[in-house]
PDB file of N, CA and C in Angstrom:
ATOM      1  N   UNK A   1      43.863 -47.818  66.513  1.00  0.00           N
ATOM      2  CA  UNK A   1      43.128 -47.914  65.274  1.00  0.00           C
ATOM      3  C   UNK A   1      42.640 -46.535  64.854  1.00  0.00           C
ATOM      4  N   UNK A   2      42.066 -45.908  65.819  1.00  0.00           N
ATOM      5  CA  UNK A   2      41.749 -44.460  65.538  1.00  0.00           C
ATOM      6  C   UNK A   2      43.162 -43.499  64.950  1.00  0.00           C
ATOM      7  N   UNK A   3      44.129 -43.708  65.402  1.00  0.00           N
ATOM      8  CA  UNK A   3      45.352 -43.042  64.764  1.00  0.00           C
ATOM      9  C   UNK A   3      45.371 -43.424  63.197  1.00  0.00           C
ATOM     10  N   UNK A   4      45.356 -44.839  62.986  1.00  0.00           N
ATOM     11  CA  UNK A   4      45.330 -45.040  61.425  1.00  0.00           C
ATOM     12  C   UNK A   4      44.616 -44.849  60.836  1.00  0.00           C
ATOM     13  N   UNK A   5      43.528 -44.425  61.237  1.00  0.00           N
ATOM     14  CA  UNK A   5      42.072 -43.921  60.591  1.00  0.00           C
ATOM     15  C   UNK A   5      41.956 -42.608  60.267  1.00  0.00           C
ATOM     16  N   UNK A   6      42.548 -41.640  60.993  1.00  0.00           N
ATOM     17  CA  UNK A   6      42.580 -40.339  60.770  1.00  0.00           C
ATOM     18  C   UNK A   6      44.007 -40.298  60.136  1.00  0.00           C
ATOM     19  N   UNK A   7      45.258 -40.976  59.970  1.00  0.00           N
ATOM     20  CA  UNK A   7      46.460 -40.884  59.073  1.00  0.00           C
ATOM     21  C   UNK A   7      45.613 -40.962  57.527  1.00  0.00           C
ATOM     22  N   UNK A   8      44.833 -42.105  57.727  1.00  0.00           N
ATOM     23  CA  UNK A   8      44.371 -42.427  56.230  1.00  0.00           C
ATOM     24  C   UNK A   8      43.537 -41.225  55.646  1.00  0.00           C
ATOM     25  N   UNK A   9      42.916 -40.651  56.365  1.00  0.00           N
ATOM     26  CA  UNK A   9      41.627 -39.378  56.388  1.00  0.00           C
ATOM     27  C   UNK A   9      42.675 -38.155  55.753  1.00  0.00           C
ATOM     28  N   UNK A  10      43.833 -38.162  56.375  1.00  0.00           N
ATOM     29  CA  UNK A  10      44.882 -37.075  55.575  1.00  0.00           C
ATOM     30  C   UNK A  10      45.509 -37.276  54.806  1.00  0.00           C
ATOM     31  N   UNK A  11      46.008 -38.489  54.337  1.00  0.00           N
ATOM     32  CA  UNK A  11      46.398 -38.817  53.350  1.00  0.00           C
ATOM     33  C   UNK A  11      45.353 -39.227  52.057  1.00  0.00           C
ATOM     34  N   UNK A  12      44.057 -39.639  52.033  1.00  0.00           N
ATOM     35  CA  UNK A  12      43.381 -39.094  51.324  1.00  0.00           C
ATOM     36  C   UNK A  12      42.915 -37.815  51.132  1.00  0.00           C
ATOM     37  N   UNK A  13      42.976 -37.059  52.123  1.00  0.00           N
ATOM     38  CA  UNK A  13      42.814 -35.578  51.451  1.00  0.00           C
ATOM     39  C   UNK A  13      43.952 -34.740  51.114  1.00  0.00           C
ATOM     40  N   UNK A  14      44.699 -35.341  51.194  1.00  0.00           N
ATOM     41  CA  UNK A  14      46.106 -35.145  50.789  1.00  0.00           C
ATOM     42  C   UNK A  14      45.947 -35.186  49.511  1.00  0.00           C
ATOM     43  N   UNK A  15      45.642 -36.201  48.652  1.00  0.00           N
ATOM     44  CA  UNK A  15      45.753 -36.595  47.297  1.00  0.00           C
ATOM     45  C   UNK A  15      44.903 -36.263  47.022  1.00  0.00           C
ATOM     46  N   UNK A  16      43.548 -35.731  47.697  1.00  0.00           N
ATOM     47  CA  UNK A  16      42.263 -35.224  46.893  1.00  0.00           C
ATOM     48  C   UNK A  16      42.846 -33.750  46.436  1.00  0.00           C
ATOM     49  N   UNK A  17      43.752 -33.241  47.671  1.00  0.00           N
ATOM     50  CA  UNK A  17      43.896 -31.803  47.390  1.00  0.00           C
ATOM     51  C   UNK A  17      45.096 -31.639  46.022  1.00  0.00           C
ATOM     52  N   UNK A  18      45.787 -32.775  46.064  1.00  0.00           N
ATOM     53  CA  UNK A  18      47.033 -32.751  45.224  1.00  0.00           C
ATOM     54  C   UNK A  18      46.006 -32.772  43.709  1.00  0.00           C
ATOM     55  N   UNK A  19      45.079 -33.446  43.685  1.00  0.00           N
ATOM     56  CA  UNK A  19      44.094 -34.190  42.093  1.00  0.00           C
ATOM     57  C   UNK A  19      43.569 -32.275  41.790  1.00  0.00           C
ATOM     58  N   UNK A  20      42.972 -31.535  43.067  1.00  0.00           N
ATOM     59  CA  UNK A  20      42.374 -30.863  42.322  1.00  0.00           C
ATOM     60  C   UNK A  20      42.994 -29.548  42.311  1.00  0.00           C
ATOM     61  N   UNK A  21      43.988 -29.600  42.788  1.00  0.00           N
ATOM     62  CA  UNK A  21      45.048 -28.466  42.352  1.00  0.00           C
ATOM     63  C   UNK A  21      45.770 -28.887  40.690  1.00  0.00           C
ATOM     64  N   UNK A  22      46.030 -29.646  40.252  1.00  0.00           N
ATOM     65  CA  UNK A  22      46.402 -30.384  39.272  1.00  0.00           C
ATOM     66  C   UNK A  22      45.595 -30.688  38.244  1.00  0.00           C
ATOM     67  N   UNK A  23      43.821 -30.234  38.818  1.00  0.00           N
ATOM     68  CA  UNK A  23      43.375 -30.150  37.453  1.00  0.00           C
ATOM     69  C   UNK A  23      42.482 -28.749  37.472  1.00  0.00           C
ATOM     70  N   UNK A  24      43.120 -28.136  38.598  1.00  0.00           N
ATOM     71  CA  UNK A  24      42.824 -26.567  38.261  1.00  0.00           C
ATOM     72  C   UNK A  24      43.685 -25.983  37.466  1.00  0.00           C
ATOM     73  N   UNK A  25      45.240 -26.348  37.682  1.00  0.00           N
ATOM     74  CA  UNK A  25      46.196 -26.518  36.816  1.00  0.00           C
ATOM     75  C   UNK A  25      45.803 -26.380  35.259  1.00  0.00           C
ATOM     76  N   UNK A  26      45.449 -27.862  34.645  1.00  0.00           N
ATOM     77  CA  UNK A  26      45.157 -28.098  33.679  1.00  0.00           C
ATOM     78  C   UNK A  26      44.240 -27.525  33.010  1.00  0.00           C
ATOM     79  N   UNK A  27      43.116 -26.890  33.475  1.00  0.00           N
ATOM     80  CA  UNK A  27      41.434 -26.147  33.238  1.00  0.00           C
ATOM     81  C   UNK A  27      42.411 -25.133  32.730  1.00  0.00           C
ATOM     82  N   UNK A  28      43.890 -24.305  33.749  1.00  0.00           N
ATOM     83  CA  UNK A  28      44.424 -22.799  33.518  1.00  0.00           C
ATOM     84  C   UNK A  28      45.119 -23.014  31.861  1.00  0.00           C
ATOM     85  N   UNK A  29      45.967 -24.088  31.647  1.00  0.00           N
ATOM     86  CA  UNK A  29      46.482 -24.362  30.729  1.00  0.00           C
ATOM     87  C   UNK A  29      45.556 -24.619  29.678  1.00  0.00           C
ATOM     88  N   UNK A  30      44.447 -24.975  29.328  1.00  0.00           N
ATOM     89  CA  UNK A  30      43.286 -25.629  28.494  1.00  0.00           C
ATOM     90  C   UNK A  30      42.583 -23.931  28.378  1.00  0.00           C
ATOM     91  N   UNK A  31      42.600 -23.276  29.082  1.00  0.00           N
ATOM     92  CA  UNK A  31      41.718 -21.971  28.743  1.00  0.00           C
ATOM     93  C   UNK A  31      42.796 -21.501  27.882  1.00  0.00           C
ATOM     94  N   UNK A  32      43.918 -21.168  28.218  1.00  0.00           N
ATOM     95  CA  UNK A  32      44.915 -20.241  27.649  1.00  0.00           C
ATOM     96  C   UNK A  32      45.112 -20.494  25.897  1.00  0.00           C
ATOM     97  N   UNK A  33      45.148 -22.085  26.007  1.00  0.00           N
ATOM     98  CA  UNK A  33      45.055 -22.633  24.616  1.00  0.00           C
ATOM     99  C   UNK A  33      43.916 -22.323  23.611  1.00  0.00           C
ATOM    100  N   UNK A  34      43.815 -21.879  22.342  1.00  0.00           N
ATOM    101  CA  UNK A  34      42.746 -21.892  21.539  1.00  0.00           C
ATOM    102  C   UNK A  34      42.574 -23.100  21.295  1.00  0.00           C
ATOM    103  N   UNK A  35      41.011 -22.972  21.598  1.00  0.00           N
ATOM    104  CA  UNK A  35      40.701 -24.648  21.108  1.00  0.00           C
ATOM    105  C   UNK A  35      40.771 -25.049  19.801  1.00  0.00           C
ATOM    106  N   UNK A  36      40.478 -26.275  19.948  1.00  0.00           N
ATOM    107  CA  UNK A  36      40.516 -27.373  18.476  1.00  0.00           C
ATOM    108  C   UNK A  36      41.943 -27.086  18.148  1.00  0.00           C
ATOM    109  N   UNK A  37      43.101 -26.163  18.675  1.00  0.00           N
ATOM    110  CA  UNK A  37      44.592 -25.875  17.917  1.00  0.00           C
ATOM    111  C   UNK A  37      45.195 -26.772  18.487  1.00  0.00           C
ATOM    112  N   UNK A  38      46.003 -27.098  17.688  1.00  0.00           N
ATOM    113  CA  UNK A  38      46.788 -28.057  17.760  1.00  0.00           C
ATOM    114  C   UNK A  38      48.698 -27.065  18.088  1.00  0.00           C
ATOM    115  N   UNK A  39      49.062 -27.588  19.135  1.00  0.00           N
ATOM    116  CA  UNK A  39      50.460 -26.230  19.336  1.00  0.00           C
ATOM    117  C   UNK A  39      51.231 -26.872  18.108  1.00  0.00           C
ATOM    118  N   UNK A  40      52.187 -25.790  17.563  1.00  0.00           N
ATOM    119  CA  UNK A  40      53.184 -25.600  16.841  1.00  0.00           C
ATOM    120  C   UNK A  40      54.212 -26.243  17.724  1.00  0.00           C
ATOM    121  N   UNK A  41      54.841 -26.775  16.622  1.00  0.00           N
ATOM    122  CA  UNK A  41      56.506 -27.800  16.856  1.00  0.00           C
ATOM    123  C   UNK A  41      57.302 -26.636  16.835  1.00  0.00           C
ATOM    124  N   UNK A  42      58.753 -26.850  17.676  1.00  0.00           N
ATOM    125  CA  UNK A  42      59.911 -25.990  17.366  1.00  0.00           C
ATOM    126  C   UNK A  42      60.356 -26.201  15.745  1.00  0.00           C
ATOM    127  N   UNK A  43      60.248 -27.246  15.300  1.00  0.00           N
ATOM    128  CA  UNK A  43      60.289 -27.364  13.974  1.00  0.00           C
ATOM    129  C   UNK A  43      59.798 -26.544  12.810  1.00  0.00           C
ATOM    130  N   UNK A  44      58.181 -26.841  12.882  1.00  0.00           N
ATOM    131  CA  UNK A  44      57.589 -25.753  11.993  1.00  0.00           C
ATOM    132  C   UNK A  44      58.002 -24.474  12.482  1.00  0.00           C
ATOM    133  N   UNK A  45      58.076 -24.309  13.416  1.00  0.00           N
ATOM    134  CA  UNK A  45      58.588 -22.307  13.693  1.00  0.00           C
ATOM    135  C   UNK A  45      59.549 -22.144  12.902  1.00  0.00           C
ATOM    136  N   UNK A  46      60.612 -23.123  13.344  1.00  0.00           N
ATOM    137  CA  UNK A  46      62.032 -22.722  12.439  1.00  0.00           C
ATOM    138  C   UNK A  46      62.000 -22.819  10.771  1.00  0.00           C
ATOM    139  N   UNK A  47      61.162 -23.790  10.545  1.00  0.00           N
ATOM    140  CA  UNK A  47      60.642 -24.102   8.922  1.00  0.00           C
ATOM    141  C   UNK A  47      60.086 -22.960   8.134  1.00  0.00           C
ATOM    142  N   UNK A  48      58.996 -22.356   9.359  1.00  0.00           N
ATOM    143  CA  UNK A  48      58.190 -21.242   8.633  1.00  0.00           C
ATOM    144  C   UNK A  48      58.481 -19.967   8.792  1.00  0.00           C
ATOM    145  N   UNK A  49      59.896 -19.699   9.485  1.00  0.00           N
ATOM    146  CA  UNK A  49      60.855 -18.598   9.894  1.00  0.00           C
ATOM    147  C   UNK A  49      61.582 -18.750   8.536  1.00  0.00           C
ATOM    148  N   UNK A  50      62.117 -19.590   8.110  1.00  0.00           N
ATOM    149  CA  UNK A  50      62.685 -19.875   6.697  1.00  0.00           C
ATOM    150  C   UNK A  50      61.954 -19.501   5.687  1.00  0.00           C
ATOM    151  N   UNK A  51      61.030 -19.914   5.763  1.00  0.00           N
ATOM    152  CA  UNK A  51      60.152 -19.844   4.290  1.00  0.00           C
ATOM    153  C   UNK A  51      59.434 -18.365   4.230  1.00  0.00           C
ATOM    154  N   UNK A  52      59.260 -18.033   5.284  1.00  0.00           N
ATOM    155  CA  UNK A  52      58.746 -16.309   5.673  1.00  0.00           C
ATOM    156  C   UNK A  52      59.946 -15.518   4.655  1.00  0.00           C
ATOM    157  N   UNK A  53      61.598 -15.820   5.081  1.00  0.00           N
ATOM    158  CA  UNK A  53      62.581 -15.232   4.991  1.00  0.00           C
ATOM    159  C   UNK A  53      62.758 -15.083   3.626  1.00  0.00           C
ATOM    160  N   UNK A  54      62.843 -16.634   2.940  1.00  0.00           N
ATOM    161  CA  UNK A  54      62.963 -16.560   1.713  1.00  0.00           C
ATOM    162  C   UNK A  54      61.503 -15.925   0.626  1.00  0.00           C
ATOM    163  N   UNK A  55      60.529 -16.430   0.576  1.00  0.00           N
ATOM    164  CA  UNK A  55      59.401 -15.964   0.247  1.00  0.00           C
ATOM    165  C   UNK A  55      58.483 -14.739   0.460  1.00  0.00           C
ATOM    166  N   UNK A  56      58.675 -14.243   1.616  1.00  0.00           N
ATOM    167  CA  UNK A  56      57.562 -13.311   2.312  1.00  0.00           C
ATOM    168  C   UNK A  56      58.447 -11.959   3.145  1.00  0.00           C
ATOM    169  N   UNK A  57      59.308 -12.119   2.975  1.00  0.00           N
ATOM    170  CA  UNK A  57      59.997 -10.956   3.726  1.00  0.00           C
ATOM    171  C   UNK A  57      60.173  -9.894   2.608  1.00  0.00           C
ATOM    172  N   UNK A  58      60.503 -10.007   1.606  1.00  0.00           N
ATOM    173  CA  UNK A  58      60.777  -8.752   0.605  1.00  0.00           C
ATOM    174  C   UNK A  58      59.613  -7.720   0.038  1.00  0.00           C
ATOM    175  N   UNK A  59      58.127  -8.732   0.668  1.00  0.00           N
ATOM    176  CA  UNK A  59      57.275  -8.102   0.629  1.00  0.00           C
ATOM    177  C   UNK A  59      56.199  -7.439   1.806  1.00  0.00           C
ATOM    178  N   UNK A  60      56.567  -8.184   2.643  1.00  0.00           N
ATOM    179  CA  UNK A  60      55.834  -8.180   4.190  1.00  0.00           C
ATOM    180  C   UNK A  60      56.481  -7.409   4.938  1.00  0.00           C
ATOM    181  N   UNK A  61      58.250  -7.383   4.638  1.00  0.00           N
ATOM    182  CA  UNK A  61      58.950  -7.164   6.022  1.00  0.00           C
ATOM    183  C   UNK A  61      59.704  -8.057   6.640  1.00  0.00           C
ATOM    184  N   UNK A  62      61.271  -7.340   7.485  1.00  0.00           N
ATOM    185  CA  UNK A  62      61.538  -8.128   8.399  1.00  0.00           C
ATOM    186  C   UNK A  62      60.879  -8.203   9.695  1.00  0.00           C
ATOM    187  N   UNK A  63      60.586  -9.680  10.314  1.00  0.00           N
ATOM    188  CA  UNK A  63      59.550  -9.584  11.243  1.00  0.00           C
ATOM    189  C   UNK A  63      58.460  -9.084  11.097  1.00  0.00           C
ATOM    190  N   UNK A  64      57.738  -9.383   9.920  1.00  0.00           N
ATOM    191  CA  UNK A  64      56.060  -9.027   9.791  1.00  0.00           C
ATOM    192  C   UNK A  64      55.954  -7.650   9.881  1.00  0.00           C
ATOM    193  N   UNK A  65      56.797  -7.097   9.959  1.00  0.00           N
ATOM    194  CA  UNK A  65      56.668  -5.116   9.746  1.00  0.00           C
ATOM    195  C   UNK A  65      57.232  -4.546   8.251  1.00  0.00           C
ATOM    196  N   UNK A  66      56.061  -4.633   7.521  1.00  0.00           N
ATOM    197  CA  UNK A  66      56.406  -4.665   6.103  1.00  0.00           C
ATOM    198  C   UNK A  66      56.024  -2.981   5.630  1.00  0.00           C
ATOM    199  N   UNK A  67      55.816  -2.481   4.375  1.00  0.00           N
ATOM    200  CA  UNK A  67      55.381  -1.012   4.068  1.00  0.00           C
ATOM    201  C   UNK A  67      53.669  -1.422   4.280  1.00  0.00           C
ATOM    202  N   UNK A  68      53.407  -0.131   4.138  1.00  0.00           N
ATOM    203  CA  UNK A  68      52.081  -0.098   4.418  1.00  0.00           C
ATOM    204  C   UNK A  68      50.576  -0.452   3.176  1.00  0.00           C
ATOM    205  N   UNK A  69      51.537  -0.665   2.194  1.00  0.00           N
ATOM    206  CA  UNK A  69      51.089  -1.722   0.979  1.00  0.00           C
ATOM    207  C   UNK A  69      50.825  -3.053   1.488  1.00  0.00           C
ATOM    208  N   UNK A  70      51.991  -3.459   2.032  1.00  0.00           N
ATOM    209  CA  UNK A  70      51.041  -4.960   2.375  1.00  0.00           C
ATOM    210  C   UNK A  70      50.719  -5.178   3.602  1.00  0.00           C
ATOM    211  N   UNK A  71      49.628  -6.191   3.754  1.00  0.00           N
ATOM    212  CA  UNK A  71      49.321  -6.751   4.816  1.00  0.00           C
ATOM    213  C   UNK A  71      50.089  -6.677   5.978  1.00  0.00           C
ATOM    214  N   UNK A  72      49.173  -6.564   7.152  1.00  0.00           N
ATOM    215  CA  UNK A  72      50.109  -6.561   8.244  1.00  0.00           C
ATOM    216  C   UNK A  72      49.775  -8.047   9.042  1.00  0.00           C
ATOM    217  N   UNK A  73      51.137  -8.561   8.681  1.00  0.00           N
ATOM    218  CA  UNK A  73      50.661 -10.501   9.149  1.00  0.00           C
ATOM    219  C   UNK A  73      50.731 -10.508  10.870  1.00  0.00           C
ATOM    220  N   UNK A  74      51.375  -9.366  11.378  1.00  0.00           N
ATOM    221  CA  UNK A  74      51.130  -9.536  12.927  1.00  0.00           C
ATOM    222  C   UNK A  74      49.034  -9.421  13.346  1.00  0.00           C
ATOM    223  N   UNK A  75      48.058  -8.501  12.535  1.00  0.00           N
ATOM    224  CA  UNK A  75      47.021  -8.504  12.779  1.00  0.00           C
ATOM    225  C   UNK A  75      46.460  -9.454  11.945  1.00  0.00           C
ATOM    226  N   UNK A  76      46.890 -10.580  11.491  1.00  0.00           N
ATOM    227  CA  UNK A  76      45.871 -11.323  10.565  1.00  0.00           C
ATOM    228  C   UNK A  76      45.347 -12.140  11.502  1.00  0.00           C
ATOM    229  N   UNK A  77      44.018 -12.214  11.314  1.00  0.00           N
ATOM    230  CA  UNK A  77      43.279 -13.101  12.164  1.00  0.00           C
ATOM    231  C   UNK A  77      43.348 -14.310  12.271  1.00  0.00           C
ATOM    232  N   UNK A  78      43.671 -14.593  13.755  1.00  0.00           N
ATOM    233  CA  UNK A  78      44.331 -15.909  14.262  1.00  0.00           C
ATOM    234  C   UNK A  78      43.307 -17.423  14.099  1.00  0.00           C
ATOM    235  N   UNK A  79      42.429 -16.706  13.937  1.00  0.00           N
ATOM    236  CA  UNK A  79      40.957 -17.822  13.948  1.00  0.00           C
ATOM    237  C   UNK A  79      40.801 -18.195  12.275  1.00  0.00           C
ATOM    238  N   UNK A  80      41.565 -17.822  11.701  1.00  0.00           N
ATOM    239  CA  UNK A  80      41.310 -18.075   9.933  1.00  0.00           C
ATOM    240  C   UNK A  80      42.472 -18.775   9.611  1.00  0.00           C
ATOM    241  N   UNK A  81      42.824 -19.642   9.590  1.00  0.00           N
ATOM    242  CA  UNK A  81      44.089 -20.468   8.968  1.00  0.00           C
ATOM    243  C   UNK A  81      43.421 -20.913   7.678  1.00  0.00           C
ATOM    244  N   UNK A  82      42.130 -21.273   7.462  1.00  0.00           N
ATOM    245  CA  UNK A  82      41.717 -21.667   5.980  1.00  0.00           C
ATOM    246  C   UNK A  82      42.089 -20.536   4.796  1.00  0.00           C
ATOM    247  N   UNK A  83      41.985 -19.088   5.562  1.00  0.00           N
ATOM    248  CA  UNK A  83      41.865 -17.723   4.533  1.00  0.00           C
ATOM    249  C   UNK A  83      43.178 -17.667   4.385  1.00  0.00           C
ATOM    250  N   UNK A  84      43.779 -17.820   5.354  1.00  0.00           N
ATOM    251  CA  UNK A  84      45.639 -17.135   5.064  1.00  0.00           C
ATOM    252  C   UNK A  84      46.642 -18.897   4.400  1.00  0.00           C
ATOM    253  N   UNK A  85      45.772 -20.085   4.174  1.00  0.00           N
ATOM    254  CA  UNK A  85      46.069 -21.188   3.048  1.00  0.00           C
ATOM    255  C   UNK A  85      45.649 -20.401   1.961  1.00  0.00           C
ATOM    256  N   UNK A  86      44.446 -19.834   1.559  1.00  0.00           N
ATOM    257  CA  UNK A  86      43.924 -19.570   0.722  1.00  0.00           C
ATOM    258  C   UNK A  86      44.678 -18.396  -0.043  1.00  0.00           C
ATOM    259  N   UNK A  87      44.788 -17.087   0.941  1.00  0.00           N
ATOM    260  CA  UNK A  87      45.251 -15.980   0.333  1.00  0.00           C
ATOM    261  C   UNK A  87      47.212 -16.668  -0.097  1.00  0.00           C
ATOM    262  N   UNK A  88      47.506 -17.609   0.351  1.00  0.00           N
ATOM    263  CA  UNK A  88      48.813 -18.105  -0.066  1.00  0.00           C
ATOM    264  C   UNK A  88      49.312 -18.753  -1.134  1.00  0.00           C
ATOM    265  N   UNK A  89      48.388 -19.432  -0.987  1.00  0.00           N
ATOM    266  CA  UNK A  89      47.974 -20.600  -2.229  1.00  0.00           C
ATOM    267  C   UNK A  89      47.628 -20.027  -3.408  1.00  0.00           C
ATOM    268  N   UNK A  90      46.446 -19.242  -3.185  1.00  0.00           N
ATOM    269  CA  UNK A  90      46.162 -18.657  -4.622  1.00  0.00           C
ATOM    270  C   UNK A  90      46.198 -17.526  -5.026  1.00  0.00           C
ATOM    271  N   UNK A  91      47.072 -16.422  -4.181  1.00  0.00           N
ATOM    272  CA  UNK A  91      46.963 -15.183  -4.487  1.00  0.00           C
ATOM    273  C   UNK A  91      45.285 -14.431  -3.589  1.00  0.00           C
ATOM    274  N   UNK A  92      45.910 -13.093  -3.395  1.00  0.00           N
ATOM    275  CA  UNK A  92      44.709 -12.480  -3.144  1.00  0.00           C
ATOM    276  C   UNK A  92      45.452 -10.566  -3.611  1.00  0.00           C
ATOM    277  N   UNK A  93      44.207  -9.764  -3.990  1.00  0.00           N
ATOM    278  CA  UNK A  93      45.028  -8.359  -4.635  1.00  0.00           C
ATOM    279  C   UNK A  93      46.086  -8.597  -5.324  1.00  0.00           C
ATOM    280  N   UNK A  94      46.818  -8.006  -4.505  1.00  0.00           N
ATOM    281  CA  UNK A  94      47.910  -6.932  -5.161  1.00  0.00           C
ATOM    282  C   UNK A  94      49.216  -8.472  -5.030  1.00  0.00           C
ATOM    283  N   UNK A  95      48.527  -9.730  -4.350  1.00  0.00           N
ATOM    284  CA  UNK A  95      49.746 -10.773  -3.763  1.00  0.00           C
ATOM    285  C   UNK A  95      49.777 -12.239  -4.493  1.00  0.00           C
ATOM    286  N   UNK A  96      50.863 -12.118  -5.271  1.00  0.00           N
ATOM    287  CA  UNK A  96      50.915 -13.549  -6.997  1.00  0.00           C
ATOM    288  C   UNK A  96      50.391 -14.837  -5.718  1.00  0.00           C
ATOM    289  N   UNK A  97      49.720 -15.890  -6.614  1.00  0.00           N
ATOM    290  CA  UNK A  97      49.836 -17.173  -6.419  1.00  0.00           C
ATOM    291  C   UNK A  97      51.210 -17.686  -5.620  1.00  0.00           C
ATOM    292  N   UNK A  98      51.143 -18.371  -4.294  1.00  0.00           N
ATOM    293  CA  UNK A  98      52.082 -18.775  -4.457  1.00  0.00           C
ATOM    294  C   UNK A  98      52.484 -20.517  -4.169  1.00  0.00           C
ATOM    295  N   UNK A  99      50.988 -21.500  -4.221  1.00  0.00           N
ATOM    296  CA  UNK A  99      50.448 -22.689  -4.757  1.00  0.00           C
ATOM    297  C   UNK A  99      51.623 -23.834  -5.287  1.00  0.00           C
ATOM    298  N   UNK A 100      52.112 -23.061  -6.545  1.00  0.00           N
ATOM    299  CA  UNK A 100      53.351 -23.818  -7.242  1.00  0.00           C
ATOM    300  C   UNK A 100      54.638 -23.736  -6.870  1.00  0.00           C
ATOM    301  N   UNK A 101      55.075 -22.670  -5.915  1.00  0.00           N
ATOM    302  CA  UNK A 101      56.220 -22.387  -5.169  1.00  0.00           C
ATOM    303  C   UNK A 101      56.322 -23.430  -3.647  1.00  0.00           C
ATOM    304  N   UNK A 102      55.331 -22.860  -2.893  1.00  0.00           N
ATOM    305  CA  UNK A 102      55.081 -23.164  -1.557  1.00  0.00           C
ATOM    306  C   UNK A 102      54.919 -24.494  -1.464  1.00  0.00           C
ATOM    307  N   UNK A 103      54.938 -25.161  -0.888  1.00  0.00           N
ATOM    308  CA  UNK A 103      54.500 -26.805  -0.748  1.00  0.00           C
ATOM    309  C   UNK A 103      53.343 -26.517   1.035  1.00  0.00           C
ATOM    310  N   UNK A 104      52.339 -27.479   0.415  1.00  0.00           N
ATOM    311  CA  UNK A 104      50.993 -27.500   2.006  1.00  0.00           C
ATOM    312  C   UNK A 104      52.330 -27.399   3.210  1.00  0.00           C
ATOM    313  N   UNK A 105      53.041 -28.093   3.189  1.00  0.00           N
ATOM    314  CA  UNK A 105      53.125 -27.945   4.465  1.00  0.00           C
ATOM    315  C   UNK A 105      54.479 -27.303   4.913  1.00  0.00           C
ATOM    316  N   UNK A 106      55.053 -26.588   4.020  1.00  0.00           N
ATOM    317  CA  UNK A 106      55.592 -25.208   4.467  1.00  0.00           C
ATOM    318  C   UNK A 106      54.676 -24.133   4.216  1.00  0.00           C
ATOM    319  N   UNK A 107      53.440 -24.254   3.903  1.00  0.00           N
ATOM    320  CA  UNK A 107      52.093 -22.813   3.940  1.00  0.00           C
ATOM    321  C   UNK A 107      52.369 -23.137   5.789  1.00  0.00           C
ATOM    322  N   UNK A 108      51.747 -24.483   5.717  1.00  0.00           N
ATOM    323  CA  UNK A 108      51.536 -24.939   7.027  1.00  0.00           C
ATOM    324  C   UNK A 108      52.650 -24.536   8.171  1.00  0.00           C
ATOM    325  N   UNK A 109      53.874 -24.471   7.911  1.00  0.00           N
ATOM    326  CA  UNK A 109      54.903 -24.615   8.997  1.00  0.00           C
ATOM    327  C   UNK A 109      54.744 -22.365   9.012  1.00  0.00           C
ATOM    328  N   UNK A 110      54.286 -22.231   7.877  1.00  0.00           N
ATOM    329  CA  UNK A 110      54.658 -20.116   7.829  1.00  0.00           C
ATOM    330  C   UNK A 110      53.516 -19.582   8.579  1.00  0.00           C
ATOM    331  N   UNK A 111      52.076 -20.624   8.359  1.00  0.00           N
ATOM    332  CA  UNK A 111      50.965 -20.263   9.151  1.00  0.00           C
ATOM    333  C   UNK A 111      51.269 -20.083  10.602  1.00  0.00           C
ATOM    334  N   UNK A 112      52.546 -21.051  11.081  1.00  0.00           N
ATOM    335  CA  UNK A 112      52.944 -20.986  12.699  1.00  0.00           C
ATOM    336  C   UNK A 112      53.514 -20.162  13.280  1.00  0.00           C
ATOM    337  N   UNK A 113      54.719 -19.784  11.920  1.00  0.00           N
ATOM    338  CA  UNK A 113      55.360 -18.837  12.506  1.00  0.00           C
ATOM    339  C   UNK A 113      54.609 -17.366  12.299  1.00  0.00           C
ATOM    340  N   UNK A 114      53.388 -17.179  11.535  1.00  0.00           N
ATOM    341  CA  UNK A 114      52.571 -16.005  11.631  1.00  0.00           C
ATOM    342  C   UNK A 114      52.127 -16.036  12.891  1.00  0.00           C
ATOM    343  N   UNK A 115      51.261 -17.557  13.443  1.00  0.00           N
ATOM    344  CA  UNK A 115      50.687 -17.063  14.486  1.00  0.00           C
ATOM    345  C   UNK A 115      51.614 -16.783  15.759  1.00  0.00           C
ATOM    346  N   UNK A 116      52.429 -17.701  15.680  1.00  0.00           N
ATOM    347  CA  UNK A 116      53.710 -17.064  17.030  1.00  0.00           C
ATOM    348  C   UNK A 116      54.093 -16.128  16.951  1.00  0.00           C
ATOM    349  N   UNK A 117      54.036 -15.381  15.984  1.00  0.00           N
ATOM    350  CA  UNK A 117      54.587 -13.862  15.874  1.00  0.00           C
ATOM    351  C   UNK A 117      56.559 -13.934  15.997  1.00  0.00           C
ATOM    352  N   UNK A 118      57.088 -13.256  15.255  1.00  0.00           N
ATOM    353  CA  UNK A 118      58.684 -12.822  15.633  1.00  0.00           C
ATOM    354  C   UNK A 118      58.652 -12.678  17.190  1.00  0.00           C
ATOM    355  N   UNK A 119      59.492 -13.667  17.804  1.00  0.00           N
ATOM    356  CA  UNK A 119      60.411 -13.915  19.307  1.00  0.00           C
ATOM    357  C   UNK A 119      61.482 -12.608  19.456  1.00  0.00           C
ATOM    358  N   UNK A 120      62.557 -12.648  18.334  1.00  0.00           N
ATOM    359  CA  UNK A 120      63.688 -12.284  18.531  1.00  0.00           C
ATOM    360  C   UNK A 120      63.343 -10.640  18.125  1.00  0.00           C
TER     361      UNK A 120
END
């Protein structure tokens, strides 16, 4: 009986050790993430890689390295998605409206591929 008693004693700490490696795990993954964000789809990347291309590249740059007139969308601040709807939507300086062109949720799918930054 004492043998199955101490099998059970390791096999519960077996699984205690497996639970809290697994949610030290998770704590590492949950820090790395900005909160309240919700991750980007392979979808919107590829959507807002498009709409960058067609819309925003002749003025920004290929890959967000545009002249030194405009904005540099690799430093736009990652914590403002309301300002960079805003500066999209309705123009900001020297940059037209672009509200009646854009549809919410290709702003939405270009906001992703700003914050992922150019891969390739």
């Amino acid at each position: 009986m004492r043998d199955g008693s101490r099998g059970s004693r390791i096999w519960n700490l077996s699984r205690a050790l497996a639970l809290g490696v697994a949610l030290a795990c998770a704590s590492t993954v949950a820090v790395a993430q900005e909160p309240g964000v919700k991750p980007f789809t392979p979808e919107q990347l590829k959507k807002g890689a498009a709409v960058y291309a067609s819309h925003c590249e002749s003025c920004h740059g290929v890959r967000m390295i545009g002249p030194p007139w405009a904005i540099d969308l690799n430093t736009f601040p990652r914590d403002s998605p309301a300002r960079f709807v805003d500066s999209v939507t309705y123009g900001v300086r020297g940059m037209p409206p672009w509200g009646d062109v854009i549809k919410p949720d290709e702003i939405e799918a270009l906001w992703a591929y700003v914050v992922a930054g150019e891969k390739n």
